[in-house]
Protein backbone atom coordinates (compact mmCIF):
# COMPACT_ATOMS: atom_id res chain seq x y z
CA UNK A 1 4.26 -85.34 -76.56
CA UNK A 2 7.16 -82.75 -76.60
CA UNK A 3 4.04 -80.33 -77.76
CA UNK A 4 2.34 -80.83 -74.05
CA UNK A 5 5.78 -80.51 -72.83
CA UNK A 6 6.31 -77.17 -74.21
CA UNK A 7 2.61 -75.97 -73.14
CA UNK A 8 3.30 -76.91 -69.81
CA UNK A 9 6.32 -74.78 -69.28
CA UNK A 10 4.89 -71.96 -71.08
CA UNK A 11 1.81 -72.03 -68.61
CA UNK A 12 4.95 -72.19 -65.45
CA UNK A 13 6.87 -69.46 -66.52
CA UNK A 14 3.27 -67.54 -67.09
CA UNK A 15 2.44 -68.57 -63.27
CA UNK A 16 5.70 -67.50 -62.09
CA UNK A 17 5.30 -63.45 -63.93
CA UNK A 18 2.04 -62.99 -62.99
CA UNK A 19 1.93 -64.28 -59.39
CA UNK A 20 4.05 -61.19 -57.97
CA UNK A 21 1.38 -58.64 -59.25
CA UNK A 22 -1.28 -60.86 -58.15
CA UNK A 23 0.08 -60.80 -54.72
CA UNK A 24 1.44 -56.74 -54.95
CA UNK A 25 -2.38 -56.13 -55.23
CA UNK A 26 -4.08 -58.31 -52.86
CA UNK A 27 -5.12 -56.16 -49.30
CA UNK A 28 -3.26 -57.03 -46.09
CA UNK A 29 -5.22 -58.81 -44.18
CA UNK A 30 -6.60 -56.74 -40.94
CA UNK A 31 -5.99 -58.50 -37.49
CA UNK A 32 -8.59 -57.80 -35.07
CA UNK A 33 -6.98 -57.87 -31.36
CA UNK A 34 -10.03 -58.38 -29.13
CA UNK A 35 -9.66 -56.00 -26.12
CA UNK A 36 -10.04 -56.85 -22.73
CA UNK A 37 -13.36 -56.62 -20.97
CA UNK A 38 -11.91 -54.60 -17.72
CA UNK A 39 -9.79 -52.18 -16.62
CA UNK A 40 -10.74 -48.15 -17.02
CA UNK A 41 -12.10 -45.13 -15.27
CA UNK A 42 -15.70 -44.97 -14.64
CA UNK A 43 -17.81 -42.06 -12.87
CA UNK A 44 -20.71 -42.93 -10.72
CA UNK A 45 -23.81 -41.36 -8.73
CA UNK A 46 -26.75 -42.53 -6.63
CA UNK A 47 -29.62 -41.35 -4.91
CA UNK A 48 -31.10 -42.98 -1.82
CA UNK A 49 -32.87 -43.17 1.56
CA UNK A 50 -31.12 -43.93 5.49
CA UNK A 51 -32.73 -45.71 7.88
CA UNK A 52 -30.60 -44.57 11.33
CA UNK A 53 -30.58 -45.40 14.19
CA UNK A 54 -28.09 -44.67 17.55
CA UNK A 55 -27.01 -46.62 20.65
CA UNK A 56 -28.06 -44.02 23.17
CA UNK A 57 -27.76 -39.99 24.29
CA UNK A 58 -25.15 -39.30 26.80
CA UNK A 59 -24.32 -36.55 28.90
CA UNK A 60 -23.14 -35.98 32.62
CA UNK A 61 -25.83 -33.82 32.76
CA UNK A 62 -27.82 -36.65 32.70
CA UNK A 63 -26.52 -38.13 36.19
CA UNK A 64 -27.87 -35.20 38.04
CA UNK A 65 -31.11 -36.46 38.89
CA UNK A 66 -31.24 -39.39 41.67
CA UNK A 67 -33.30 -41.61 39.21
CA UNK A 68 -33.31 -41.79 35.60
CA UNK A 69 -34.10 -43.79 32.70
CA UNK A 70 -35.38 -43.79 29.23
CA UNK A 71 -38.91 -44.30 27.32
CA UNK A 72 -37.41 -43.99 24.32
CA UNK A 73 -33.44 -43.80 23.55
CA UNK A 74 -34.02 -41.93 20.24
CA UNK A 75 -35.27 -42.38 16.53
CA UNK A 76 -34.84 -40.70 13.41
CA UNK A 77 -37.22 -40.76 10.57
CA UNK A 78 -36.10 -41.35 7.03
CA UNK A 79 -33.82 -39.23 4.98
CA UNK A 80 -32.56 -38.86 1.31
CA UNK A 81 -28.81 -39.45 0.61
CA UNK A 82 -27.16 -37.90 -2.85
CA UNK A 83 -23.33 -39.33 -3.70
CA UNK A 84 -21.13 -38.57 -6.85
CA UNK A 85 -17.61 -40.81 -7.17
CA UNK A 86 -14.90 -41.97 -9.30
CA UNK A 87 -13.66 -44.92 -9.70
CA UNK A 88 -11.73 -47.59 -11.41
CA UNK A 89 -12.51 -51.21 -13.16
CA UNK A 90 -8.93 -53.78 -12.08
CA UNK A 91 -9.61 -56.39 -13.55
CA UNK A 92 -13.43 -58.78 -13.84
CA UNK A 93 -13.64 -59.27 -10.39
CA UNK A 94 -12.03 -56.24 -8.43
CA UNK A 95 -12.89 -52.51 -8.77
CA UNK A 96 -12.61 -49.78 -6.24
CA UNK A 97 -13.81 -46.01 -5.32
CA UNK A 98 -13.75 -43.57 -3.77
CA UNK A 99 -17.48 -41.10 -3.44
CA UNK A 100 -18.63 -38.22 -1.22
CA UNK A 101 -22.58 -38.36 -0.14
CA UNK A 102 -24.80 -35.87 1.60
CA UNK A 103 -26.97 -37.02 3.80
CA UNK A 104 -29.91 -34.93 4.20
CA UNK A 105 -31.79 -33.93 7.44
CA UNK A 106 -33.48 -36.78 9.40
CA UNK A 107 -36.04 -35.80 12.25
CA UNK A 108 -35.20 -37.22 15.61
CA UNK A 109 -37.09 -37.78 18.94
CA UNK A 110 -36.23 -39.27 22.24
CA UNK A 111 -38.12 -39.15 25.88
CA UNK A 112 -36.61 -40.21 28.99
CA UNK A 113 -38.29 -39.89 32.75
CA UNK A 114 -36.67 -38.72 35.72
CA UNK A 115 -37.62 -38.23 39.66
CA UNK A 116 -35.09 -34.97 40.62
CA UNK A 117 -34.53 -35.41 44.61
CA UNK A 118 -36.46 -37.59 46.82
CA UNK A 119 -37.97 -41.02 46.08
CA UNK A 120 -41.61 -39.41 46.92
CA UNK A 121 -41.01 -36.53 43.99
CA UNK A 122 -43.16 -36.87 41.38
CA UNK A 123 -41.73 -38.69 37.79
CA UNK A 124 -41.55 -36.32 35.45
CA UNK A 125 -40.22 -36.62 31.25
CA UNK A 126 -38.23 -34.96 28.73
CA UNK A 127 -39.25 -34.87 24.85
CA UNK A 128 -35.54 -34.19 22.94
CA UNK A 129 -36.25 -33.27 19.29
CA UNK A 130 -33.21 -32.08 16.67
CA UNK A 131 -32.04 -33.41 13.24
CA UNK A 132 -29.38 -34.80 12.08
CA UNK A 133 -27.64 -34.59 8.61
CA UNK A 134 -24.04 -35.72 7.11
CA UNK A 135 -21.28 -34.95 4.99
CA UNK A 136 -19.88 -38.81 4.30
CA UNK A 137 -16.76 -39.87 2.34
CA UNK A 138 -15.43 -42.85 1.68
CA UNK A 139 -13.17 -44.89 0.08
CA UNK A 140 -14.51 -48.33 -1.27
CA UNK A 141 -13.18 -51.59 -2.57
CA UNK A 142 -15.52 -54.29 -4.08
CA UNK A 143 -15.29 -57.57 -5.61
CA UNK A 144 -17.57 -58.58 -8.52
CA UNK A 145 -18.66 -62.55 -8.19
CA UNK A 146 -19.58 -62.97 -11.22
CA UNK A 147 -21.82 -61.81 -13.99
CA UNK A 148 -25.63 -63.86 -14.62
CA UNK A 149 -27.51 -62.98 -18.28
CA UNK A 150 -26.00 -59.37 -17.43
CA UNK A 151 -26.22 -59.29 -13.58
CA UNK A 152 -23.28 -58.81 -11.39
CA UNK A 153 -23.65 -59.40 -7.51
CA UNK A 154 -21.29 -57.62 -5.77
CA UNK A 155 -19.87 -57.72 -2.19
CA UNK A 156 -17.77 -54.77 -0.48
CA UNK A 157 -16.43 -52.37 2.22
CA UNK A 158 -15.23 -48.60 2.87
CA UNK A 159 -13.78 -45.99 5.12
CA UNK A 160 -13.48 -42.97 5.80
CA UNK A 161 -14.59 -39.61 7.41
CA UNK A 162 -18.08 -38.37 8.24
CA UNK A 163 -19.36 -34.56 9.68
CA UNK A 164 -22.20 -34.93 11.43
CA UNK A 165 -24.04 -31.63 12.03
CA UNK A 166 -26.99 -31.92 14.84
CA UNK A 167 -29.71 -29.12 14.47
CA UNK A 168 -32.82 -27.71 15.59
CA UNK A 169 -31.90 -29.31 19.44
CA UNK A 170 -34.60 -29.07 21.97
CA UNK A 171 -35.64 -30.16 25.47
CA UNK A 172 -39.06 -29.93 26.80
CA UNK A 173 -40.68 -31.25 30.21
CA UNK A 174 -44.35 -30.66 29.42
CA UNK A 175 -45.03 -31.51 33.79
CA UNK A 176 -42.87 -28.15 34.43
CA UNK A 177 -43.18 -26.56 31.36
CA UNK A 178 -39.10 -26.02 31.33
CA UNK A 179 -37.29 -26.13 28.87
CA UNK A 180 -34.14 -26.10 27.23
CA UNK A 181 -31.97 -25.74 23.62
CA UNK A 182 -28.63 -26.23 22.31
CA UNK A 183 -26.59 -24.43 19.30
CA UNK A 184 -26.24 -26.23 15.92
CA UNK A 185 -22.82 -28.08 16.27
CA UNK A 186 -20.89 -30.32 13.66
CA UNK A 187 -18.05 -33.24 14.16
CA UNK A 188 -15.84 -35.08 12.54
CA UNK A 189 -15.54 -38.61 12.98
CA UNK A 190 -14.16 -41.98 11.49
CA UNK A 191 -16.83 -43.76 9.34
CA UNK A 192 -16.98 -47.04 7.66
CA UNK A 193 -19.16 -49.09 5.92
CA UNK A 194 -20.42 -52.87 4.33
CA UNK A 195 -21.89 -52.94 0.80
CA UNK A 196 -23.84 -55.20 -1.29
CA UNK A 197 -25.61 -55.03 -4.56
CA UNK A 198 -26.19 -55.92 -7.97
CA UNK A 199 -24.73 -54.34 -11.26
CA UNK A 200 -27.56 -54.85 -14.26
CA UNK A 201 -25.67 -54.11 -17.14
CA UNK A 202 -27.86 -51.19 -19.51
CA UNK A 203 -25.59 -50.61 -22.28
CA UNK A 204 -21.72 -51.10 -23.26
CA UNK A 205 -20.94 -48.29 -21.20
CA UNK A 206 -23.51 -47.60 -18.52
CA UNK A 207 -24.59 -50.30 -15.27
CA UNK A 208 -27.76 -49.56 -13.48
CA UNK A 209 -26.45 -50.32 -9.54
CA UNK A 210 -29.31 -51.48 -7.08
CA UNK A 211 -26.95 -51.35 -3.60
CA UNK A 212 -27.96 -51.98 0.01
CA UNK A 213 -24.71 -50.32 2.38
CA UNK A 214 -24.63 -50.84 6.47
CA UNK A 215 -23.18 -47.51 7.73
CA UNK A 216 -21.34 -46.45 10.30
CA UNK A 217 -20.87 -42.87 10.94
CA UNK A 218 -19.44 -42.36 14.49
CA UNK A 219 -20.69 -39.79 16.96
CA UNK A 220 -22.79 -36.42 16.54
CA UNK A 221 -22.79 -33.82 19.63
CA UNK A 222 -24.73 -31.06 20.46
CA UNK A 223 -23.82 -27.52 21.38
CA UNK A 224 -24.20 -26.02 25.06
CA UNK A 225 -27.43 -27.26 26.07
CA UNK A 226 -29.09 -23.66 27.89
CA UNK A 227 -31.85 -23.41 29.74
CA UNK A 228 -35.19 -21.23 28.25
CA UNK A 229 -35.41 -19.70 31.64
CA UNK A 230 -31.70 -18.38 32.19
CA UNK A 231 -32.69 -18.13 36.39
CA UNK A 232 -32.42 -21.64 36.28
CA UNK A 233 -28.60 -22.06 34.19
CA UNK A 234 -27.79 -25.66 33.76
CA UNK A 235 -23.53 -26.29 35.13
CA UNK A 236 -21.59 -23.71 33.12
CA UNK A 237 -19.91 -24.98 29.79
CA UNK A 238 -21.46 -28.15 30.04
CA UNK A 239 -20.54 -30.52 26.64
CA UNK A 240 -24.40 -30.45 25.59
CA UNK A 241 -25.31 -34.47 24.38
CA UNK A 242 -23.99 -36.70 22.89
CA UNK A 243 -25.15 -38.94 20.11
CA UNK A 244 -23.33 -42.22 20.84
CA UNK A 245 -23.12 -44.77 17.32
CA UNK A 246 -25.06 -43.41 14.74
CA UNK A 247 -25.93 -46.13 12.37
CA UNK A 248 -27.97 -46.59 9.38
CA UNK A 249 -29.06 -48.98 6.74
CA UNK A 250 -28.86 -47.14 3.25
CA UNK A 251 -30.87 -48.91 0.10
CA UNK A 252 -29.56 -47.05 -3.05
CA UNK A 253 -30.10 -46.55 -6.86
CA UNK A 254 -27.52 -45.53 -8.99
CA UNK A 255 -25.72 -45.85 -12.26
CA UNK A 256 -22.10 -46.53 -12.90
CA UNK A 257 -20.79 -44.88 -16.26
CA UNK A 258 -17.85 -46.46 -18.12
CA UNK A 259 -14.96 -43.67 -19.42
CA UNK A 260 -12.94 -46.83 -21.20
């Protein structure tokens, strides 16, 4: 009995040696500290097409005639758009922007009647054709609702500044064979806009962005409008036309890329 005493403190004091160098060479464990999933810079681009549209052309020229109206107030045909941005990831939900877009040249045409002095004149129309492009910045806030098997819908709104440049302005009457033109001219004007989307995640870093964006880009404005036959001069430094509202509906493909 005192034998198994004696073995049992021998095998203690042996424990109580060799557990310090057991423990002087085991690793240190490595805690992982899971980083959040937001938050960071991220650069974006897109490529897409505008679908405008305006309220109406105005000019006092246009009161001249004793009757006056308007086959068709004006149309534009489609148009690419190209936009680069930065922006920056808040938090899950909340990320903002801010991108600058060109918006190439869209065609537009517009015909409106008139009758110049006496009710027995004879009617007689006006084709307008020009184009219309932008320069459109904007700075954009969003809010991500949530993210489905790697789709995030997204909801949001900007403003900011467009130049609209109208080109190429001409005015035909193909009764008379007059006709008339007006210098390239460009304009600032306040612009804002309503987004919607969805984000389809591609890789860790990179989100392929499907977006839809109502646009509102404020007024455009001719130069001078001149007659083609300067023996008929329309009022001297006359303000040209005025397009009143330009709108469009954008539909956009892009890709948002991740700097965190």
């Amino acid at each position: 009995m005192f034998n198994i005493g004696r073995k049992a403190l021998f095998a203690a004091l042996l424990v109580g040696v060799t557990a310090p160098a057991f423990a002087a060479d085991m690793p240190e464990p490595i805690i992982e500290v899971e980083q959040p999933s937001y938050g960071g810079w991220y650069l974006r681009g897109h490529i897409g097409m505008s679908n405008q549209r305006i309220k109406g052309l105005e000019s006092p020229l246009f009161d001249i005639p004793s009757e006056h109206g308007w086959y068709d107030e004006g149309s534009f045909g489609s148009a690419p758009t190209f936009g680069l941005g930065v922006g920056y990831q808040f938090n899950d939900f909340l990320r903002g922007d801010i991108t600058a877009e060109y918006r190439g040249a869209a065609d537009f045409t517009a015909q409106d009647w008139l009758r110049a002095t006496a009710p027995t004149d004879p009617v007689t129309t006006n084709n307008y054709r020009g184009r219309k492009s932008e320069w459109l910045f904007l700075a954009n806030a969003y809010a991500d609702v949530g993210t489905f098997y790697g789709i995030t819908p997204y909801l949001g709104a900007g403003i900011g500044a467009s130049r609209n440049t109208i080109s190429g302005f001409t005015d035909t009457n193909p009764q008379t064979g007059g006709g008339a033109y007006a210098a390239d001219k460009s304009r600032w004007d306040l612009a804002w806009a309503l987004h919607a989307g969805l984000g389809i995640k591609a890789t860790e870093r990179m989100t392929i962005d499907l977006g839809y964006s109502f646009v509102n880009l404020g007024d455009g404005q001719t130069g001078e409008l001149k007659n083609v036959d300067p023996s008929f001069p329309f009022p001297p430094a006359n303000d040209g036309i005025r397009f009143k509202d330009i709108t469009s509906h954008d539909f956009k493909l892009g890709v948002r890329y991740s700097l965190n």
